[in-house]
PDB file of N, CA and C in Angstrom:
ATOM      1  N   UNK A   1      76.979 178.080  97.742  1.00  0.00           N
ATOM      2  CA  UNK A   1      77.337 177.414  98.976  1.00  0.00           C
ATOM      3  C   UNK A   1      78.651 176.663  98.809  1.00  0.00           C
ATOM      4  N   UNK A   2      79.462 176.738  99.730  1.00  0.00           N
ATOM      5  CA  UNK A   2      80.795 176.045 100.050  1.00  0.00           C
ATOM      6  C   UNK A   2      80.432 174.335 100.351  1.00  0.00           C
ATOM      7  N   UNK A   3      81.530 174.281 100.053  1.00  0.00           N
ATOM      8  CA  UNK A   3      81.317 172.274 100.641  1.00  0.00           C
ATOM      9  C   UNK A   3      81.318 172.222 101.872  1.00  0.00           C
ATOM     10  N   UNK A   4      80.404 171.360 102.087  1.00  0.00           N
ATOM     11  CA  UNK A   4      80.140 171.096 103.378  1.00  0.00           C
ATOM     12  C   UNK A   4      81.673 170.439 104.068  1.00  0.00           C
ATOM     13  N   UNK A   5      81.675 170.595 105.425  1.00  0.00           N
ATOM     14  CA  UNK A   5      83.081 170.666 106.136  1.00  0.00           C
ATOM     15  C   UNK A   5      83.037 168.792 106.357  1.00  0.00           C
ATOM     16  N   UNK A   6      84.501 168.266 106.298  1.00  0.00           N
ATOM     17  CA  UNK A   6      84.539 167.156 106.266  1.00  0.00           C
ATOM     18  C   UNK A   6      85.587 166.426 107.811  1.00  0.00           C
ATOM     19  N   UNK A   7      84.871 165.185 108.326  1.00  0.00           N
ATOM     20  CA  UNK A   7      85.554 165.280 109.703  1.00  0.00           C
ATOM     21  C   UNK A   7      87.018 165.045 109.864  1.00  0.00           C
ATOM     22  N   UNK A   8      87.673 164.357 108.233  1.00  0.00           N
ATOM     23  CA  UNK A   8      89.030 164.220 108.190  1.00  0.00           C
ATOM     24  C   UNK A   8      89.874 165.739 108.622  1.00  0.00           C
ATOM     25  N   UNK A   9      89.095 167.018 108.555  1.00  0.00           N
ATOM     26  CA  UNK A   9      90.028 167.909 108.548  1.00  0.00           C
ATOM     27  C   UNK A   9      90.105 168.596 110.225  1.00  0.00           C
ATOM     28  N   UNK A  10      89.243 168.097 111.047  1.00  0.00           N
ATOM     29  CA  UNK A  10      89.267 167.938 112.435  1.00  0.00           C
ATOM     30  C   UNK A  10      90.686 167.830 113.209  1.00  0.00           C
ATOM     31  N   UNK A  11      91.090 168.283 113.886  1.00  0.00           N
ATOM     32  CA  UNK A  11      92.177 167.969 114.784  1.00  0.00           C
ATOM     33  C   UNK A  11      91.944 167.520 115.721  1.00  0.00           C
ATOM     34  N   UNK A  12      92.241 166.173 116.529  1.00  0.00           N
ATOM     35  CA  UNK A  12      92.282 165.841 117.855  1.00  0.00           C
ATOM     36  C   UNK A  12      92.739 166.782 118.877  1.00  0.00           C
ATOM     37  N   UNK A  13      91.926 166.796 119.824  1.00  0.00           N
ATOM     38  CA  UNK A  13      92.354 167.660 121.043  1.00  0.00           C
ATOM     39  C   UNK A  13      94.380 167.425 121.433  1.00  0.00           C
ATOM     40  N   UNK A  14      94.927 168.305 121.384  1.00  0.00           N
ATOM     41  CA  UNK A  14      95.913 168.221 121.981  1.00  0.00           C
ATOM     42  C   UNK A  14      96.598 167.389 123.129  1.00  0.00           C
ATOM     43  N   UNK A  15      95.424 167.774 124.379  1.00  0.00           N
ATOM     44  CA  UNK A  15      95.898 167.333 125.526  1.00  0.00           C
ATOM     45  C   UNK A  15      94.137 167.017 125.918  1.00  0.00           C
ATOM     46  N   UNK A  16      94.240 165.319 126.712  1.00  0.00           N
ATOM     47  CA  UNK A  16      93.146 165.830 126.907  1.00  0.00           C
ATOM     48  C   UNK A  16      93.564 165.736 128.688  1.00  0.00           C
ATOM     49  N   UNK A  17      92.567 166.746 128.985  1.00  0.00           N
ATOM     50  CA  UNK A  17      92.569 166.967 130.377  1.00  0.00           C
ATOM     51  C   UNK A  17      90.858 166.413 131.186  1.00  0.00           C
ATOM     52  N   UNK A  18      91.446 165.093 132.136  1.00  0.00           N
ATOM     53  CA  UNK A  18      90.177 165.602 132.802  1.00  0.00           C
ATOM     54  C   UNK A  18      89.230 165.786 133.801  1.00  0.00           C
ATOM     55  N   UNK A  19      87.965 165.802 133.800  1.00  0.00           N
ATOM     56  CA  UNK A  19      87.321 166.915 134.719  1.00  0.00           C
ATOM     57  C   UNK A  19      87.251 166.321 136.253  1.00  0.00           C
ATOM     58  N   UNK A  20      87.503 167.750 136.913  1.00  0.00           N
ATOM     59  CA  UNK A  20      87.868 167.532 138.603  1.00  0.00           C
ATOM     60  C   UNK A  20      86.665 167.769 139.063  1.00  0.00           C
ATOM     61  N   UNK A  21      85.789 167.135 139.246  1.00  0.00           N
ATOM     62  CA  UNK A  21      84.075 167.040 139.749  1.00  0.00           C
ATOM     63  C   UNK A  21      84.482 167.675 140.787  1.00  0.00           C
ATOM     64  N   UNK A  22      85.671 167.145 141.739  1.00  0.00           N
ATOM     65  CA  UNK A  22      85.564 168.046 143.344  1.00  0.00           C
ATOM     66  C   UNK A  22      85.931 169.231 143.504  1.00  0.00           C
ATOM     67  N   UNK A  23      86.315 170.176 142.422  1.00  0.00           N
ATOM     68  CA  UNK A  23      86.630 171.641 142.208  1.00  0.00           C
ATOM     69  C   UNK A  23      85.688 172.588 141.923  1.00  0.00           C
ATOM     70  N   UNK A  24      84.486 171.836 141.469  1.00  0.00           N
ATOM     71  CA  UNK A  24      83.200 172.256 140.972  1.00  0.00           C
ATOM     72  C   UNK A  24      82.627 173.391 142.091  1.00  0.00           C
ATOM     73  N   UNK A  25      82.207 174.453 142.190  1.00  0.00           N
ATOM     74  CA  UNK A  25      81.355 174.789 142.735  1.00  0.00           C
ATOM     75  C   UNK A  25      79.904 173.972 143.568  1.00  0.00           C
ATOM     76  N   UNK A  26      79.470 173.663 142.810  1.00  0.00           N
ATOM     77  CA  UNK A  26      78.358 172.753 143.144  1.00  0.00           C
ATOM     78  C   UNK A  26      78.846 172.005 143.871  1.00  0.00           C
ATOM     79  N   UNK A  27      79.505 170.824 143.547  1.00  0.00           N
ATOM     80  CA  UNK A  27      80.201 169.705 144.248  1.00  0.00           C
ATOM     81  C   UNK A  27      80.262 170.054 145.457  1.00  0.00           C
ATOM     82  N   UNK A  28      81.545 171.033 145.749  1.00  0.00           N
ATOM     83  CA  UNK A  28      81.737 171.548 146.728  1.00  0.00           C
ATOM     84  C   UNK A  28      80.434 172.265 147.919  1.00  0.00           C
ATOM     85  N   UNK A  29      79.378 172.815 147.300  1.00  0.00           N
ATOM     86  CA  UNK A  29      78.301 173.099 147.952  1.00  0.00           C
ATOM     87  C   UNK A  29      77.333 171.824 148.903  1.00  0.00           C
ATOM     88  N   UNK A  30      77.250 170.590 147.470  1.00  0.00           N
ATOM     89  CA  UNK A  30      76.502 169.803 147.866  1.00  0.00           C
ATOM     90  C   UNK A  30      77.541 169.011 149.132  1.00  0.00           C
ATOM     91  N   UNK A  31      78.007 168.498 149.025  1.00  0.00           N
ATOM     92  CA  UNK A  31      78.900 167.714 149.954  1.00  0.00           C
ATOM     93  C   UNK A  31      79.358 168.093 150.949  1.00  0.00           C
ATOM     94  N   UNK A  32      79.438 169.787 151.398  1.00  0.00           N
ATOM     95  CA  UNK A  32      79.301 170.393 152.213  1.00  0.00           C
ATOM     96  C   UNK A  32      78.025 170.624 153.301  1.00  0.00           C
ATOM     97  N   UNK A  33      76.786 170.722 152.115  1.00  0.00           N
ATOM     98  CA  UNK A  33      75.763 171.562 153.132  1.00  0.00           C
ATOM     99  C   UNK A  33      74.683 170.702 152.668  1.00  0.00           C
ATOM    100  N   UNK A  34      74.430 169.528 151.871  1.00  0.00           N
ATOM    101  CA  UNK A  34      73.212 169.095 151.778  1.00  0.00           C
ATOM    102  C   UNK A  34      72.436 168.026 153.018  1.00  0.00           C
ATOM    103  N   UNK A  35      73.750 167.340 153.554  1.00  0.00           N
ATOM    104  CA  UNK A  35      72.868 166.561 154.986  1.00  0.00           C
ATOM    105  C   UNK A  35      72.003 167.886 155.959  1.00  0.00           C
ATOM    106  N   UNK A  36      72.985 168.662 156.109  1.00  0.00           N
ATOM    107  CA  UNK A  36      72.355 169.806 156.838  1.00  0.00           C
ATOM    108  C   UNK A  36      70.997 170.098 156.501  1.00  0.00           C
ATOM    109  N   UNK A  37      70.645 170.693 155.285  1.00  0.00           N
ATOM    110  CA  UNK A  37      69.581 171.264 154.659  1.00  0.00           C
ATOM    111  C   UNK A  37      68.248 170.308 154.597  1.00  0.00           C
ATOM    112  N   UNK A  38      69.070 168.291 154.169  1.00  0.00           N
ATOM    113  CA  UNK A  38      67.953 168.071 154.153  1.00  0.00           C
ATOM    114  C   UNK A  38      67.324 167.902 155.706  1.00  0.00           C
ATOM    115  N   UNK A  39      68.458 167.817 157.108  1.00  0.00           N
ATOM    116  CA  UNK A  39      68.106 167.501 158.338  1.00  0.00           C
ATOM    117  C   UNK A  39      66.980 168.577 158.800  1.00  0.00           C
ATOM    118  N   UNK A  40      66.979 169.903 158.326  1.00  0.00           N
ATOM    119  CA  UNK A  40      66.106 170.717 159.048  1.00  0.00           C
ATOM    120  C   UNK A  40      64.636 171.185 157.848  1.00  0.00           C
ATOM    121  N   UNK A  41      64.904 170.111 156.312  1.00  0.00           N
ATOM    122  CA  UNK A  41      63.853 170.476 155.532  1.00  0.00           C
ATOM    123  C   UNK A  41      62.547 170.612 156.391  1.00  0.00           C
ATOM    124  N   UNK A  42      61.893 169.294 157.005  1.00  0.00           N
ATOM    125  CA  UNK A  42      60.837 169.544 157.344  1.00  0.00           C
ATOM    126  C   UNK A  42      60.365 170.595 158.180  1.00  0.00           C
ATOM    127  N   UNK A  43      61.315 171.303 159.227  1.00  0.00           N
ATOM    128  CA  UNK A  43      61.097 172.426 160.162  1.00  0.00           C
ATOM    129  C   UNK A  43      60.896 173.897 159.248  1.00  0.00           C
ATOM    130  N   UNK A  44      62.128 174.352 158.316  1.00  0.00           N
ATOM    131  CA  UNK A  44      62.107 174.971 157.655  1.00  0.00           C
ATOM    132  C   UNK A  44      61.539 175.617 156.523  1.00  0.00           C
ATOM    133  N   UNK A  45      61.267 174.596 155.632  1.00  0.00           N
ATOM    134  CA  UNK A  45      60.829 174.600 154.212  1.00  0.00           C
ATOM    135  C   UNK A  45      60.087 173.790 153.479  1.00  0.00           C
ATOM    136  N   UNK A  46      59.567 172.876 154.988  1.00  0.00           N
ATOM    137  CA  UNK A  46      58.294 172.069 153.818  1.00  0.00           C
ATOM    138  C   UNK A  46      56.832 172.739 153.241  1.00  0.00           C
ATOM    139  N   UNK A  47      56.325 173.648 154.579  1.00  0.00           N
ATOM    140  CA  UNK A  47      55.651 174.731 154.335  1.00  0.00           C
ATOM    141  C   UNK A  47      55.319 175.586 153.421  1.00  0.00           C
ATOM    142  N   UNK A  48      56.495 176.298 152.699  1.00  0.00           N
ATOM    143  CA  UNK A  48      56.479 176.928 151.935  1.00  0.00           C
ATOM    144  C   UNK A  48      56.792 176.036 150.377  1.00  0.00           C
ATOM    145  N   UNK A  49      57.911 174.817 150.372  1.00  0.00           N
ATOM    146  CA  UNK A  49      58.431 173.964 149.372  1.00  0.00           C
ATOM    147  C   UNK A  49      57.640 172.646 149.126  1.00  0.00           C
ATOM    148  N   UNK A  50      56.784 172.408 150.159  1.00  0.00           N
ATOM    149  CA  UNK A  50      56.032 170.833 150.198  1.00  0.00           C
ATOM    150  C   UNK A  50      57.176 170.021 150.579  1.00  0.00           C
ATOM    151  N   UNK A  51      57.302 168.666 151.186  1.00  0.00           N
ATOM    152  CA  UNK A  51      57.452 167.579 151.602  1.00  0.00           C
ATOM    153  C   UNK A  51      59.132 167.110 150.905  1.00  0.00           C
ATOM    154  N   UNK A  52      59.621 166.489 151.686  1.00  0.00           N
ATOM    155  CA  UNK A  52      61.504 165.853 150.801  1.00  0.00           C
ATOM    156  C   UNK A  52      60.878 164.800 149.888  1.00  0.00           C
ATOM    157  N   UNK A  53      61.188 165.184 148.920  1.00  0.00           N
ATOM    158  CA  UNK A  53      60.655 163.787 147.954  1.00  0.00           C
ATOM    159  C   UNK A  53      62.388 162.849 148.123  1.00  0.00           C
ATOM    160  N   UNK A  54      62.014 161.681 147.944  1.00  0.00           N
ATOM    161  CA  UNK A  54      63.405 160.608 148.208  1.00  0.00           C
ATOM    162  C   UNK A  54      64.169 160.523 146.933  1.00  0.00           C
ATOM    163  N   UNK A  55      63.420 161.115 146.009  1.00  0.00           N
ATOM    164  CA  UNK A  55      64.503 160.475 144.900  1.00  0.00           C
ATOM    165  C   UNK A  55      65.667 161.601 144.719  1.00  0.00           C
ATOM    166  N   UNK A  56      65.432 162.856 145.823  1.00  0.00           N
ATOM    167  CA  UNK A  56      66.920 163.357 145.529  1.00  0.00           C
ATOM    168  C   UNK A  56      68.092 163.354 145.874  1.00  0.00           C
ATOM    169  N   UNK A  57      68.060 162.617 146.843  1.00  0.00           N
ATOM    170  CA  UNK A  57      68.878 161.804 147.833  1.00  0.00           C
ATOM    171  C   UNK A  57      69.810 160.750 146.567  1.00  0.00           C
ATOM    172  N   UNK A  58      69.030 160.173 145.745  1.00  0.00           N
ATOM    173  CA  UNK A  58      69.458 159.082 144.688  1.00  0.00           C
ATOM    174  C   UNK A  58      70.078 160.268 143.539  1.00  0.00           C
ATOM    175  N   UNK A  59      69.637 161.238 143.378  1.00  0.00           N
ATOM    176  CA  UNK A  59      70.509 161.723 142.497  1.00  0.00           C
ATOM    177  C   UNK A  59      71.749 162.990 143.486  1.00  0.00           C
ATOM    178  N   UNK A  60      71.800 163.395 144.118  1.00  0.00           N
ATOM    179  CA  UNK A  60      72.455 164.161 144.572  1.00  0.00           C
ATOM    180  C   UNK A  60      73.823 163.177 145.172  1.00  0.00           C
ATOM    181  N   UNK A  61      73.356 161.513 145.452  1.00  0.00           N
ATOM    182  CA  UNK A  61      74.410 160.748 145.124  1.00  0.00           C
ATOM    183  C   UNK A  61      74.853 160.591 144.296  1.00  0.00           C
ATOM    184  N   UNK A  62      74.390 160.170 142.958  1.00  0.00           N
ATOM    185  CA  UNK A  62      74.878 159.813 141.938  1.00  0.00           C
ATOM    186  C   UNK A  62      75.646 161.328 141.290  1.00  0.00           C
ATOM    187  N   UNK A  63      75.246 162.029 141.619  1.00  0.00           N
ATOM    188  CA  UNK A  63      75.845 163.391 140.904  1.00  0.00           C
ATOM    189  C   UNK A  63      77.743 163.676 141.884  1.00  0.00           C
ATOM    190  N   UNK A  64      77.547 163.249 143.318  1.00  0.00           N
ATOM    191  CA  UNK A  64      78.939 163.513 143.728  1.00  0.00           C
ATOM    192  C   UNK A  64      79.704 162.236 143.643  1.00  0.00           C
ATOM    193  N   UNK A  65      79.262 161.252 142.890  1.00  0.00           N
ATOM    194  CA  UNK A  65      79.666 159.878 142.628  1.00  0.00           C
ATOM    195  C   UNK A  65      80.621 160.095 141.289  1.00  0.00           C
ATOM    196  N   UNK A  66      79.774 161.114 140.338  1.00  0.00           N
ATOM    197  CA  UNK A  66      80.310 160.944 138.735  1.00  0.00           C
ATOM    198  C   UNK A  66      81.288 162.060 138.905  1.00  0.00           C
ATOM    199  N   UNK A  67      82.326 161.231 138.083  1.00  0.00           N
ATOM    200  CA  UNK A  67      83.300 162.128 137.511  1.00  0.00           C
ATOM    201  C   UNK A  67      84.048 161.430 138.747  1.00  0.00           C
ATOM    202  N   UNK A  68      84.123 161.238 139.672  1.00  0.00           N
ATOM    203  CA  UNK A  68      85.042 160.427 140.947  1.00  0.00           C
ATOM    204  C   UNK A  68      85.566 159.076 140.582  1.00  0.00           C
ATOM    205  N   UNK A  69      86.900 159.010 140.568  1.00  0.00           N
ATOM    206  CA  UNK A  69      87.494 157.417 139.997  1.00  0.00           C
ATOM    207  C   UNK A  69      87.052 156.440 141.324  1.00  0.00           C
ATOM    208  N   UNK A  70      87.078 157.031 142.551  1.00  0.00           N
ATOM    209  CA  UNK A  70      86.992 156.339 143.509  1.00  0.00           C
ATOM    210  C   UNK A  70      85.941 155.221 143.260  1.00  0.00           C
ATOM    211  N   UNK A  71      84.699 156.055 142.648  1.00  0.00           N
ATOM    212  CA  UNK A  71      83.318 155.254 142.499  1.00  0.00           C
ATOM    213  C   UNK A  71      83.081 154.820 141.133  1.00  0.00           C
ATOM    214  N   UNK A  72      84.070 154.200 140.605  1.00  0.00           N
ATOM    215  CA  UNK A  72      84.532 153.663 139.436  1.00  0.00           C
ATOM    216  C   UNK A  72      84.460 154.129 138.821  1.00  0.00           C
ATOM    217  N   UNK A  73      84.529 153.582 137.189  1.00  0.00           N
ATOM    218  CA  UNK A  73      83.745 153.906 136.213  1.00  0.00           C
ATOM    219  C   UNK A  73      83.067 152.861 134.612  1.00  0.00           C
ATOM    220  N   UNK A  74      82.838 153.293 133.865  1.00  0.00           N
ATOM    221  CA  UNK A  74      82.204 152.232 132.576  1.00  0.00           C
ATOM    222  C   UNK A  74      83.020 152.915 131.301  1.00  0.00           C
ATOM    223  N   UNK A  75      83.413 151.828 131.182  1.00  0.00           N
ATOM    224  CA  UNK A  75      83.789 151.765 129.521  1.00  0.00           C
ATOM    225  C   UNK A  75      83.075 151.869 128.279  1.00  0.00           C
ATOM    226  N   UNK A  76      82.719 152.293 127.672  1.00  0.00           N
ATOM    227  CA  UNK A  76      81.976 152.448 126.325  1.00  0.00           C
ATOM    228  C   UNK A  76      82.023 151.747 125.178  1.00  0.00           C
ATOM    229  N   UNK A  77      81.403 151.685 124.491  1.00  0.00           N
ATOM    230  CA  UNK A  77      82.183 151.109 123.020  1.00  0.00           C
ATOM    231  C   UNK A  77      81.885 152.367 122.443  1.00  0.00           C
TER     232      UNK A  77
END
């Protein structure tokens, strides 16, 4: 066995570039068509899907929230 690889020999990313949440496919889907979908859930698709549960409302915000400077962001250590 070879020596195990060591992180000094790592290169930092070049450039970093970054990510455009609103170019996303998804993004673009949800923010488009999800008031719609959930306005006619109950007519449509509770039947076959059961009932709008609320907590996706809380993440389908938080998901077109991240990656957006508008809606701030957190620093790390």
């Amino acid at each position: 066995m070879g020596p195990a690889p060591s992180c000094h020999t790592l290169e930092p990313p070049a450039l970093y570039r970054p990510r455009n949440a609103r170019a996303t496919a998804l993004y673009q889907l949800l923010e488009a068509f999800y008031e719609d979908v959930k306005a006619i859930w109950e007519e449509r698709f509770e039947k076959k899907y059961g009932f709008w549960r609320g907590f996706v409302d809380t993440v389908v915000a938080r998901y077109l929230d991240c990656g957006v400077a508008e809606a701030g962001f957190v620093i790390t250590d």
